[in-house]
PDB file of N, CA and C in Angstrom:
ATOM      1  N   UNK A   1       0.845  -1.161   0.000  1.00  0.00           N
ATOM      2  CA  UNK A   1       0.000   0.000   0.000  1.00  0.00           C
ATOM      3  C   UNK A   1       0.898   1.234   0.000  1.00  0.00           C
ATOM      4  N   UNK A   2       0.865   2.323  -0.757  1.00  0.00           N
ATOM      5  CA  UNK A   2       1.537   3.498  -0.732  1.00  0.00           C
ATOM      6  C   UNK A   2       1.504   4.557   0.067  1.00  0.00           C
ATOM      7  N   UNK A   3       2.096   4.625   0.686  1.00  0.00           N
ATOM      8  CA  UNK A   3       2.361   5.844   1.850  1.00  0.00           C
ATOM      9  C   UNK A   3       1.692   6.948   1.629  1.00  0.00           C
ATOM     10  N   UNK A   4       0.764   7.701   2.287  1.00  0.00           N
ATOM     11  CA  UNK A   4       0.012   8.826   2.093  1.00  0.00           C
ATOM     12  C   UNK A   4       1.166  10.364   2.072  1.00  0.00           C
ATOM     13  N   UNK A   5       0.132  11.007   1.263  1.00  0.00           N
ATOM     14  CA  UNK A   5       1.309  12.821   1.462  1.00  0.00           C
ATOM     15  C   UNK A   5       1.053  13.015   2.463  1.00  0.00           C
ATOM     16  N   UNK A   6       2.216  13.804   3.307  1.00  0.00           N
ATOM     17  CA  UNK A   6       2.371  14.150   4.298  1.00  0.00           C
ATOM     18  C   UNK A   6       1.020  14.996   4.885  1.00  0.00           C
ATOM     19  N   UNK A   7       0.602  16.102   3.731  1.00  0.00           N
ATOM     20  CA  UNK A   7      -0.866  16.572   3.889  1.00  0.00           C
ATOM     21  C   UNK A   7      -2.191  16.010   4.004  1.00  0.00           C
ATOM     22  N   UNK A   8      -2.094  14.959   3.636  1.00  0.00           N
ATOM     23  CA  UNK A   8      -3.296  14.308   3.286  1.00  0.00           C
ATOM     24  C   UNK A   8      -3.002  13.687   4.551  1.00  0.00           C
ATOM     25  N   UNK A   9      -1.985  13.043   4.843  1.00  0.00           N
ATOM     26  CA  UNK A   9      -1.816  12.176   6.305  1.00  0.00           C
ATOM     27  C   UNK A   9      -2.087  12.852   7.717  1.00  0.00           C
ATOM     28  N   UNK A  10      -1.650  14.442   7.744  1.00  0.00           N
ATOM     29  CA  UNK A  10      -1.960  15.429   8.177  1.00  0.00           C
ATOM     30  C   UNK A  10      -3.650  15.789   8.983  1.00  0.00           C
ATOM     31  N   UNK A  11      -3.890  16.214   7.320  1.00  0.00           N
ATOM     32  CA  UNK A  11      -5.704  16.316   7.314  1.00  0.00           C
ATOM     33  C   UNK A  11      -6.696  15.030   8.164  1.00  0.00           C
ATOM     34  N   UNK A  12      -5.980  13.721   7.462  1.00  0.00           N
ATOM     35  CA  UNK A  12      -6.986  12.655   8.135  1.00  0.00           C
ATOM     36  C   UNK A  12      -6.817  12.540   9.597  1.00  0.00           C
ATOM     37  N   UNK A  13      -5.271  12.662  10.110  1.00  0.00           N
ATOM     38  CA  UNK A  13      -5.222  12.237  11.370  1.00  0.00           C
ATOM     39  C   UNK A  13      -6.226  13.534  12.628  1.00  0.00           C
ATOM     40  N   UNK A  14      -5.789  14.474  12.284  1.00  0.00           N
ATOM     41  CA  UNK A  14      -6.807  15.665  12.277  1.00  0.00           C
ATOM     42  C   UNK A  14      -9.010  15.881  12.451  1.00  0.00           C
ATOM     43  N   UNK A  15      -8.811  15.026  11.231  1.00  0.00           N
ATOM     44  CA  UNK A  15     -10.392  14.900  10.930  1.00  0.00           C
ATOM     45  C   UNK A  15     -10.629  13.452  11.813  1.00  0.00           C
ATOM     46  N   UNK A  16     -10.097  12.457  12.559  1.00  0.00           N
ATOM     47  CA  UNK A  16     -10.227  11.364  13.244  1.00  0.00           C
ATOM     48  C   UNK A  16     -10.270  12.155  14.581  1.00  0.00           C
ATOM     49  N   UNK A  17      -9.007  12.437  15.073  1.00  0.00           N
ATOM     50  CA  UNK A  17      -9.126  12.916  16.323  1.00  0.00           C
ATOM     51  C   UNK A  17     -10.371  14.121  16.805  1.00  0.00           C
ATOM     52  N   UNK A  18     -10.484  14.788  15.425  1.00  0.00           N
ATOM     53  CA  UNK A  18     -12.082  15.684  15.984  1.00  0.00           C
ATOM     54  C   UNK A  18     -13.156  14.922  16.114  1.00  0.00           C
ATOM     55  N   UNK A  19     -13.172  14.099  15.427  1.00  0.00           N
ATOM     56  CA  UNK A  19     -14.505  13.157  15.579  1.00  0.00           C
ATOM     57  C   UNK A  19     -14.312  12.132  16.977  1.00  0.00           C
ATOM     58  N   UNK A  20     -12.954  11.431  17.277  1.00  0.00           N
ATOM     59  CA  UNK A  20     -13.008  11.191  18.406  1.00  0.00           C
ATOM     60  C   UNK A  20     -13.432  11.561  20.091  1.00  0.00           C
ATOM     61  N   UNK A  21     -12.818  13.130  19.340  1.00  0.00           N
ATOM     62  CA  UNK A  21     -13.175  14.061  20.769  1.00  0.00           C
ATOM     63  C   UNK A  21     -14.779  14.230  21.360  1.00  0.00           C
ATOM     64  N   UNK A  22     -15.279  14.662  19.776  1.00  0.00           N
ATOM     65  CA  UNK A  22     -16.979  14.979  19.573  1.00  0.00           C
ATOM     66  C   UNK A  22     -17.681  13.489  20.304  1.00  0.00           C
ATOM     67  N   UNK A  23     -17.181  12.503  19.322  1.00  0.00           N
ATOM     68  CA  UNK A  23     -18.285  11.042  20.047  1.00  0.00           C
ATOM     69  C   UNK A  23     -17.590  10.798  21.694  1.00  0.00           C
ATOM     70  N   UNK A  24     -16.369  11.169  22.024  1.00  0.00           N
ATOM     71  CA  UNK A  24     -16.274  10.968  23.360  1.00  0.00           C
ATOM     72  C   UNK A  24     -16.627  12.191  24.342  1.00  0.00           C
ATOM     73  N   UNK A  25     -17.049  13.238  23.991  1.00  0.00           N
ATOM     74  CA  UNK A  25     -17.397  14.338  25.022  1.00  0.00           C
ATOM     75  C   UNK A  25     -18.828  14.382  24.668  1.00  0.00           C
ATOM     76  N   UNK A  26     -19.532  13.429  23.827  1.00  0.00           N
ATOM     77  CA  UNK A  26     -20.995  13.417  23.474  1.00  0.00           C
ATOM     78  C   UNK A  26     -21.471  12.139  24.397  1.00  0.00           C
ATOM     79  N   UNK A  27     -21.054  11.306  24.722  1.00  0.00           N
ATOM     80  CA  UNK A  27     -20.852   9.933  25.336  1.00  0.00           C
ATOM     81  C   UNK A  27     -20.649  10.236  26.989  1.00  0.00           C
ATOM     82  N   UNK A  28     -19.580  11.156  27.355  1.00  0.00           N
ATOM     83  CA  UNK A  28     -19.603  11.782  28.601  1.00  0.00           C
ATOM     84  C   UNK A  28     -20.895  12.267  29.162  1.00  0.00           C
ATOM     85  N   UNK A  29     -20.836  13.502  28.389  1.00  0.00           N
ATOM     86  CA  UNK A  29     -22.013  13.924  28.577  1.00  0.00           C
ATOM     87  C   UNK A  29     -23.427  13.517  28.401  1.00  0.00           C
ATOM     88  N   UNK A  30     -23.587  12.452  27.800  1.00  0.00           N
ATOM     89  CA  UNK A  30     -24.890  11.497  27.499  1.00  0.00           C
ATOM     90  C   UNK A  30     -24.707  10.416  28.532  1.00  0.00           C
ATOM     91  N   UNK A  31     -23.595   9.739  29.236  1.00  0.00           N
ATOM     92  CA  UNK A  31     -23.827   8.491  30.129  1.00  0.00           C
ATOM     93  C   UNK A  31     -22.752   8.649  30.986  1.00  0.00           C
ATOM     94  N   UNK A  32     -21.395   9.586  31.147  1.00  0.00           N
ATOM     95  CA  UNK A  32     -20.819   9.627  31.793  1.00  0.00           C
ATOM     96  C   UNK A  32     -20.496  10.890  32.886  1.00  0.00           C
ATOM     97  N   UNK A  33     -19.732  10.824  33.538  1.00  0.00           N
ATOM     98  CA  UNK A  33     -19.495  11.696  34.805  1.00  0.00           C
ATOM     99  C   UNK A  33     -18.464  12.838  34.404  1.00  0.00           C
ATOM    100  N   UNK A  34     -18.366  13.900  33.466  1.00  0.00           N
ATOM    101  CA  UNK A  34     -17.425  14.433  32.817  1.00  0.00           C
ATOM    102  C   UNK A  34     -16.576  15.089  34.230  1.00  0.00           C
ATOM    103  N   UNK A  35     -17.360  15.456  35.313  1.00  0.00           N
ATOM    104  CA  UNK A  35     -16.192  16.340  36.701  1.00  0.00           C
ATOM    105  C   UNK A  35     -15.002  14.989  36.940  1.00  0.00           C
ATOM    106  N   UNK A  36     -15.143  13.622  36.244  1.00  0.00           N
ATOM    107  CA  UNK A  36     -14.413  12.377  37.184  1.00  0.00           C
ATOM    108  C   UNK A  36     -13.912  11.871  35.662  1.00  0.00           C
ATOM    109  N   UNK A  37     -14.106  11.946  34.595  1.00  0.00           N
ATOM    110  CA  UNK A  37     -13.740  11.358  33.481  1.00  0.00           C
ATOM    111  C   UNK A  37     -13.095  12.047  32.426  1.00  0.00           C
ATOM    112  N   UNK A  38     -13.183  12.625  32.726  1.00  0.00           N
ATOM    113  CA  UNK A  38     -12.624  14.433  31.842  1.00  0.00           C
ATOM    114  C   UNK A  38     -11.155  14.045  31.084  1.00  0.00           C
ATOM    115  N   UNK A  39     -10.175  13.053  31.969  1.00  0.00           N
ATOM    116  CA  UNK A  39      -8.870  12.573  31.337  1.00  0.00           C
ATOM    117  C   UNK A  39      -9.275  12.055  29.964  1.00  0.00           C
ATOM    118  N   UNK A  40     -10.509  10.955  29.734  1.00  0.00           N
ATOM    119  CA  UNK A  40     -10.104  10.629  28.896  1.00  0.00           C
ATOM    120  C   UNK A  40      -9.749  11.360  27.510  1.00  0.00           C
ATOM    121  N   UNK A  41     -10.589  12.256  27.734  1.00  0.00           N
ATOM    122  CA  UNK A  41     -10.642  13.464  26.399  1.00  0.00           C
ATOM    123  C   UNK A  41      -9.318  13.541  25.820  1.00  0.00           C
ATOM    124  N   UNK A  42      -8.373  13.759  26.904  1.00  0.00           N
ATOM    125  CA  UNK A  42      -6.743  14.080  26.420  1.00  0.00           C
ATOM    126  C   UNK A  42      -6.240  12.538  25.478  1.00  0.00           C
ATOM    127  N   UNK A  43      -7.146  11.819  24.842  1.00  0.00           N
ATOM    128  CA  UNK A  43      -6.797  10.831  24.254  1.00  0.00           C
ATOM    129  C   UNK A  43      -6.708  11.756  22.570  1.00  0.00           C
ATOM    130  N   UNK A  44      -7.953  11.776  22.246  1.00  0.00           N
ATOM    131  CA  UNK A  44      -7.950  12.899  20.706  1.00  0.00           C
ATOM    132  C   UNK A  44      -6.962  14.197  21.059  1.00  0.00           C
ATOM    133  N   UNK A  45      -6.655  14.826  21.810  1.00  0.00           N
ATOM    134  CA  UNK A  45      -5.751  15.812  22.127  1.00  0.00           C
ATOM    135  C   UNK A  45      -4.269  15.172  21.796  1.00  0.00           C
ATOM    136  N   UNK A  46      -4.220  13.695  22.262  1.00  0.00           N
ATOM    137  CA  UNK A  46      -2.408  13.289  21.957  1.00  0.00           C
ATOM    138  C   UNK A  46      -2.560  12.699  20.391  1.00  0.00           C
ATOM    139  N   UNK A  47      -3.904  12.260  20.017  1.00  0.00           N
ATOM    140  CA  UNK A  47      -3.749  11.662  18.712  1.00  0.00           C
ATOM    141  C   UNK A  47      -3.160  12.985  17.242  1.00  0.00           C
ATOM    142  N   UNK A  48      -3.924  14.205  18.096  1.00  0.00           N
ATOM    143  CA  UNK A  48      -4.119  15.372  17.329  1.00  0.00           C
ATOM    144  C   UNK A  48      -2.292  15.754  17.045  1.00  0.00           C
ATOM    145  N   UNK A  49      -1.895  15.663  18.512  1.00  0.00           N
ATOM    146  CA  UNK A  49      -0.667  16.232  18.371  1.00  0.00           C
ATOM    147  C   UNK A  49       0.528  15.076  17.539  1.00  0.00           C
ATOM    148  N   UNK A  50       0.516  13.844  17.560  1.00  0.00           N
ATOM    149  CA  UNK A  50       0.945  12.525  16.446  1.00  0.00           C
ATOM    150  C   UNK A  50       0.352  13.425  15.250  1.00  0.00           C
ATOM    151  N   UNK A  51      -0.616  13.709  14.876  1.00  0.00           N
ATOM    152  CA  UNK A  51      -1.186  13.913  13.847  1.00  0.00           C
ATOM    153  C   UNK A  51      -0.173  15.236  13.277  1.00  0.00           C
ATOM    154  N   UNK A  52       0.089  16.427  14.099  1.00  0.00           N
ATOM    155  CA  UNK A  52       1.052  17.789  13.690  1.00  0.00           C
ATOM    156  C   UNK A  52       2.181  17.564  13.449  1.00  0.00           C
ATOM    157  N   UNK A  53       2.724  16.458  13.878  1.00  0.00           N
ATOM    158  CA  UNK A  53       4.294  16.194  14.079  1.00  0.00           C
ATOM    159  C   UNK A  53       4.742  16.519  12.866  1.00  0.00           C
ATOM    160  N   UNK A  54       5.898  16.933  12.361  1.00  0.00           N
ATOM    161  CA  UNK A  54       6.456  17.277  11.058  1.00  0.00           C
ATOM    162  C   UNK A  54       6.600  15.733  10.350  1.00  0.00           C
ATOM    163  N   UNK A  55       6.352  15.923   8.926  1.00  0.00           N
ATOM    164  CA  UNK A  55       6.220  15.024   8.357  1.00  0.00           C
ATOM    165  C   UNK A  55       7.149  14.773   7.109  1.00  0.00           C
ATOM    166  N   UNK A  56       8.717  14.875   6.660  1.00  0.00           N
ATOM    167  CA  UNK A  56       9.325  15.470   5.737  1.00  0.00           C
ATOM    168  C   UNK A  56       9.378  14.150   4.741  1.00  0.00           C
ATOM    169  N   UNK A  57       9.303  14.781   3.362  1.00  0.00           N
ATOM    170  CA  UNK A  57      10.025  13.609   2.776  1.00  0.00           C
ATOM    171  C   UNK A  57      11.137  13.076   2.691  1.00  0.00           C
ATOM    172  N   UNK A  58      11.833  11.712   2.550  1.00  0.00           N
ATOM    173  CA  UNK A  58      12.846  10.997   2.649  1.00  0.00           C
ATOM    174  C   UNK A  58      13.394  11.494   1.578  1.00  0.00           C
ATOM    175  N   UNK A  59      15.038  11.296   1.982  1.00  0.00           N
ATOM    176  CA  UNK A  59      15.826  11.260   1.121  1.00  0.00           C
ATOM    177  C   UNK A  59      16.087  10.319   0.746  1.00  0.00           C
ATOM    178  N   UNK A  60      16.586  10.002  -0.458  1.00  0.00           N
ATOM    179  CA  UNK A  60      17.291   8.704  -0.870  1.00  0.00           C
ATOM    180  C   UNK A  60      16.130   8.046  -1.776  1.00  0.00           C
ATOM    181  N   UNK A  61      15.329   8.802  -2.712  1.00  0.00           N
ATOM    182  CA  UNK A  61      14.176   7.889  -3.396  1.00  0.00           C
ATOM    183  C   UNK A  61      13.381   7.644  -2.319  1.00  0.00           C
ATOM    184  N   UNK A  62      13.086   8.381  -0.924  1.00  0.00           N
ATOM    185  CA  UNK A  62      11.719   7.743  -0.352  1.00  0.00           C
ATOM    186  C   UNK A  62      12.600   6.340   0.521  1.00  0.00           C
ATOM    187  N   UNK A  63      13.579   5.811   0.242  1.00  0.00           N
ATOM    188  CA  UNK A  63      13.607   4.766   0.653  1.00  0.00           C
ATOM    189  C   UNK A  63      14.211   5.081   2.473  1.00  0.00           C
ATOM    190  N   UNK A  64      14.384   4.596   3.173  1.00  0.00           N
ATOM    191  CA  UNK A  64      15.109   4.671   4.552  1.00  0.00           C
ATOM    192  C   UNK A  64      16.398   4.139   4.316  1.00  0.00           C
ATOM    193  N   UNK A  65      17.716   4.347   5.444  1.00  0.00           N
ATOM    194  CA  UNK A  65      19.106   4.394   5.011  1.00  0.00           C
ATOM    195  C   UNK A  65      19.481   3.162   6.171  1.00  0.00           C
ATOM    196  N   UNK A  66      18.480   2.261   6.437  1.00  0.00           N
ATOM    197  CA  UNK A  66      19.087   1.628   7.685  1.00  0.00           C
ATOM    198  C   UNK A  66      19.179   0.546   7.638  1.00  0.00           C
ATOM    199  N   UNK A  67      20.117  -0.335   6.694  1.00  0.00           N
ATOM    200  CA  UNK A  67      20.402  -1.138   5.834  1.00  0.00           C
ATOM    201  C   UNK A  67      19.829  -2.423   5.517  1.00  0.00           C
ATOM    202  N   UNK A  68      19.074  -2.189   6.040  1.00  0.00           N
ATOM    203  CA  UNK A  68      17.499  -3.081   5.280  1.00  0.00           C
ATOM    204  C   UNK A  68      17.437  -3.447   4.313  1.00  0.00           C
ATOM    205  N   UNK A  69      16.811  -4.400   3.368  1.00  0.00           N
ATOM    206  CA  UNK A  69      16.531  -4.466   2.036  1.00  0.00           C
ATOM    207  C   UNK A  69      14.873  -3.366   2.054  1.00  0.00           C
ATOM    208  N   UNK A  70      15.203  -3.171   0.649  1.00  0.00           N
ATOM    209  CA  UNK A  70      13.984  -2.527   0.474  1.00  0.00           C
ATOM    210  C   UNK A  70      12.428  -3.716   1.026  1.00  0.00           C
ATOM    211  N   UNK A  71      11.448  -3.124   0.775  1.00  0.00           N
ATOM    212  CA  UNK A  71       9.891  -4.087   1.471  1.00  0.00           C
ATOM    213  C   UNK A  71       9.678  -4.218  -0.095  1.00  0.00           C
ATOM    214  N   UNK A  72      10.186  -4.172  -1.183  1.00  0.00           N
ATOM    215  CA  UNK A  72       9.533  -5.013  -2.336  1.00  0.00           C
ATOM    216  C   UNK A  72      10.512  -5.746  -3.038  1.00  0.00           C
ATOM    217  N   UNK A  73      11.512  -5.892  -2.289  1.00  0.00           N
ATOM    218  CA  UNK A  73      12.572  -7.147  -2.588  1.00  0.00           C
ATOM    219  C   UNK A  73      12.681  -8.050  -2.061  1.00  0.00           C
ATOM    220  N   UNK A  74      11.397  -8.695  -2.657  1.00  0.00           N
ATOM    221  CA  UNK A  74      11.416 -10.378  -1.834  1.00  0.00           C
ATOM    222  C   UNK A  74      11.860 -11.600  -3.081  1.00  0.00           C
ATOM    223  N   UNK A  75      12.779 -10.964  -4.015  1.00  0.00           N
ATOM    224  CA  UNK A  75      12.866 -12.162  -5.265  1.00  0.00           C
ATOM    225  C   UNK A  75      14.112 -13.344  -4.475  1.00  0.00           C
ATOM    226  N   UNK A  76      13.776 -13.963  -4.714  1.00  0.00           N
ATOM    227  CA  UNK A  76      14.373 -15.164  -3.723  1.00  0.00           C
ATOM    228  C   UNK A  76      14.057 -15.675  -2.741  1.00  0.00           C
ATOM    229  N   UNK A  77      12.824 -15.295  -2.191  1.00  0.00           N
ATOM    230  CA  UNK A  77      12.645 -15.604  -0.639  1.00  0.00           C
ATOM    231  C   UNK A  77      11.670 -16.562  -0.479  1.00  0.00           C
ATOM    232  N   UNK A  78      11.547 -18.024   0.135  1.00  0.00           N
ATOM    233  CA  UNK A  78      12.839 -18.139   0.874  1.00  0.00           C
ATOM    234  C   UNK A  78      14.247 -18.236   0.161  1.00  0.00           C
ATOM    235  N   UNK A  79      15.286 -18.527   1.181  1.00  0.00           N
ATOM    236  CA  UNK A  79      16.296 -18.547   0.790  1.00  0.00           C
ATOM    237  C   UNK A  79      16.179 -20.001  -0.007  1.00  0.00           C
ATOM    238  N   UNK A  80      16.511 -21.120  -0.859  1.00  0.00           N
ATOM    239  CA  UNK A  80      16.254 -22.791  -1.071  1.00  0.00           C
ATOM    240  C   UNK A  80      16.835 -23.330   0.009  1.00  0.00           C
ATOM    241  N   UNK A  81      17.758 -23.193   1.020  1.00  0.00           N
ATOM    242  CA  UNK A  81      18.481 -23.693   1.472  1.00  0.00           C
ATOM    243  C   UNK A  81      17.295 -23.970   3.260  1.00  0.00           C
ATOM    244  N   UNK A  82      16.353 -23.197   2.782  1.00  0.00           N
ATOM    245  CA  UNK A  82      15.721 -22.976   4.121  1.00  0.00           C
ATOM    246  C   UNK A  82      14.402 -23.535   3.801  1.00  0.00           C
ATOM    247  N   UNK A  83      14.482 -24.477   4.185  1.00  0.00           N
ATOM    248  CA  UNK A  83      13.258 -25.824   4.086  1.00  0.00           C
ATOM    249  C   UNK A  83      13.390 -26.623   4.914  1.00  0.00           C
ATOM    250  N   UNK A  84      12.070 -26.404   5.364  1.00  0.00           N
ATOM    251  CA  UNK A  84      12.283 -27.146   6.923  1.00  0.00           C
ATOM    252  C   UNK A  84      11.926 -28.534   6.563  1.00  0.00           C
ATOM    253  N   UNK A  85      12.443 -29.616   7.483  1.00  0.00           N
ATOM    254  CA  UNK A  85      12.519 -30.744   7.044  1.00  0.00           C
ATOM    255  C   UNK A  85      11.593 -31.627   7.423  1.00  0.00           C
ATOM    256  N   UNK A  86      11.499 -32.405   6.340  1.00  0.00           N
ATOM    257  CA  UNK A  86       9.781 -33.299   6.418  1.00  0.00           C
ATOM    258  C   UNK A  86      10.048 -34.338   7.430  1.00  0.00           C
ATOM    259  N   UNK A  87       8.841 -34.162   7.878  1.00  0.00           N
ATOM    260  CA  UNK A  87       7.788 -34.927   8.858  1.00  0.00           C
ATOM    261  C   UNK A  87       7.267 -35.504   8.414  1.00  0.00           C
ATOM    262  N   UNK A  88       7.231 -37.113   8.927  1.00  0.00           N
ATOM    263  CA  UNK A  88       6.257 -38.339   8.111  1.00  0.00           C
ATOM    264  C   UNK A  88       4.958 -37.847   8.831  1.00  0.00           C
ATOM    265  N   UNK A  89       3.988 -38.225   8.400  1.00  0.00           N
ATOM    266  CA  UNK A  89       2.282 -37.921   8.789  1.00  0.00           C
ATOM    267  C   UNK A  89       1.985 -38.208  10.258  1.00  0.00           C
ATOM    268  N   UNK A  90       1.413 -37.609  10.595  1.00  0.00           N
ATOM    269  CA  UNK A  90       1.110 -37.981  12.188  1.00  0.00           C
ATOM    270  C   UNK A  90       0.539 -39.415  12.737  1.00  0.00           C
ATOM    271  N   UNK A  91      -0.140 -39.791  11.697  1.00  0.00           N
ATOM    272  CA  UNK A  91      -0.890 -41.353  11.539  1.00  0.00           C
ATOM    273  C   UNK A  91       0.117 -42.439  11.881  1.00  0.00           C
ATOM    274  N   UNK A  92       1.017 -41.762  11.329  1.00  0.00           N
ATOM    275  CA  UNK A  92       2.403 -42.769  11.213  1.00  0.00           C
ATOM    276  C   UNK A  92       3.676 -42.757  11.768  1.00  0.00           C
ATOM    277  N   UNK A  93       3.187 -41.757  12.860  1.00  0.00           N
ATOM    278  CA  UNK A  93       4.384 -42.108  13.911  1.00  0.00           C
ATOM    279  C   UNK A  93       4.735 -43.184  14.729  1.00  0.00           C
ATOM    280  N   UNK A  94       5.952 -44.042  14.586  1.00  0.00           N
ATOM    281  CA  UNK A  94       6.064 -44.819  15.641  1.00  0.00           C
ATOM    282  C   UNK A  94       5.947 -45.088  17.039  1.00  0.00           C
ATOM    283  N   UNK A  95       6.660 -43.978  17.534  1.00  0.00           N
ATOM    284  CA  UNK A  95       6.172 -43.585  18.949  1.00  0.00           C
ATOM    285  C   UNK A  95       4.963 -43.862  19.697  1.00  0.00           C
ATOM    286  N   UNK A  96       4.230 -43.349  19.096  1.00  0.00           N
ATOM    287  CA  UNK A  96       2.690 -43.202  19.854  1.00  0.00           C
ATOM    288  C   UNK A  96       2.046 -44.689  20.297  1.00  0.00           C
ATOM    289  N   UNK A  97       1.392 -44.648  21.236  1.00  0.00           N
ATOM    290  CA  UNK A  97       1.419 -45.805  22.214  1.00  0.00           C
ATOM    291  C   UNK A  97      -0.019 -46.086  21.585  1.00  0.00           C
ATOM    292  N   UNK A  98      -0.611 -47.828  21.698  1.00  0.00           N
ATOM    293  CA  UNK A  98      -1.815 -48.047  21.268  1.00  0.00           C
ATOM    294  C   UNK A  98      -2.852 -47.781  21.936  1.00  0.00           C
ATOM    295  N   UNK A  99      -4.065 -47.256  21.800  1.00  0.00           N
ATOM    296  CA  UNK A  99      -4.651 -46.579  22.931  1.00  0.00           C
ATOM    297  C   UNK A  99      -5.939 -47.258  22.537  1.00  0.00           C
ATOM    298  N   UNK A 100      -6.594 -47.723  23.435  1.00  0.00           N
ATOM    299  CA  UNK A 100      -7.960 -48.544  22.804  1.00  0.00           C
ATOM    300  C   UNK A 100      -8.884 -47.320  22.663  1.00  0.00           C
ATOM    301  N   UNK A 101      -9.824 -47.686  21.493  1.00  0.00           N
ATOM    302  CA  UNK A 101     -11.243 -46.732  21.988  1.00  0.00           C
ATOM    303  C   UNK A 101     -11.856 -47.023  22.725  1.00  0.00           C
ATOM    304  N   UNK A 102     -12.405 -47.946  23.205  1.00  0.00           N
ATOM    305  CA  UNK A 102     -13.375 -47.799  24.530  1.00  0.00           C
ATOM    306  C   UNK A 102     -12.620 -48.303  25.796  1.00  0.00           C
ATOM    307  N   UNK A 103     -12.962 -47.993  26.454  1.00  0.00           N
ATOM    308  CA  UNK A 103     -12.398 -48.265  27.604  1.00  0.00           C
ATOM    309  C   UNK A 103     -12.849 -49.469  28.780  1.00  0.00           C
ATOM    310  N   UNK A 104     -13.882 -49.936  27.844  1.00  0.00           N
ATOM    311  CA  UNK A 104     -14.711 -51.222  28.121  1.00  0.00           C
ATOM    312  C   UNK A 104     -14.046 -52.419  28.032  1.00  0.00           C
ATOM    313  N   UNK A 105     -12.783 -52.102  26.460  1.00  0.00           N
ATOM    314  CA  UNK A 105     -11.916 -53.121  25.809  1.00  0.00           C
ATOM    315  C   UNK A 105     -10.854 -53.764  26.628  1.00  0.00           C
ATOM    316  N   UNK A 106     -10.581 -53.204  27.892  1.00  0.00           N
ATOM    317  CA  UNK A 106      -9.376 -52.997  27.888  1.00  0.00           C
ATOM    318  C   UNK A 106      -9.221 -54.748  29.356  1.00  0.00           C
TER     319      UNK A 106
END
């Protein structure tokens, strides 16, 4: 999925946290105790401020410098060498002890 503009990422986080605030100080005030609950409000207030944080574009093509492979270079993966090794069927394990079905049999 492609990374939103910084504006547009901006605007939405913005237009969430107002609507958060509105349905939670509408909710207070419709079923709750706002003189004793009043903290929660400062929830859309910290989302708002995540939401202002400066938002710059990357250097380097957008990509990050922290020596990662890029997230759309998966040609090879897995590695062949990384195959986990087969397991005969569960039916057919030796191990497992004979267990009657009823317990009437026994």
């Amino acid at each position: 999925m492609p990374r939103r503009d910084p504006r547009e990422a901006r605007a939405l986080g913005l237009w969430t946290a107002g609507w958060l605030f509105a349905l939670l100080l509408a909710g207070l005030v419709w079923i709750g105790d706002l003189a004793v609950q009043w903290p929660v409000l400062a929830v859309p207030l910290v989302w708002a401020l995540v939401a202002l944080r400066p938002r710059g574009r990357r250097s380097h093509g957008g990509r990050r410098d922290d020596g990662w492979p890029p997230d759309d270079d998966l040609a090879g993966w897995p590695p062949p060498d990384d195959v986990p090794p087969r397991m005969p069927p569960t039916r057919e394990l030796p191990w497992l002890p004979d267990v009657p079905r009823d317990r009437r049999q026994e």
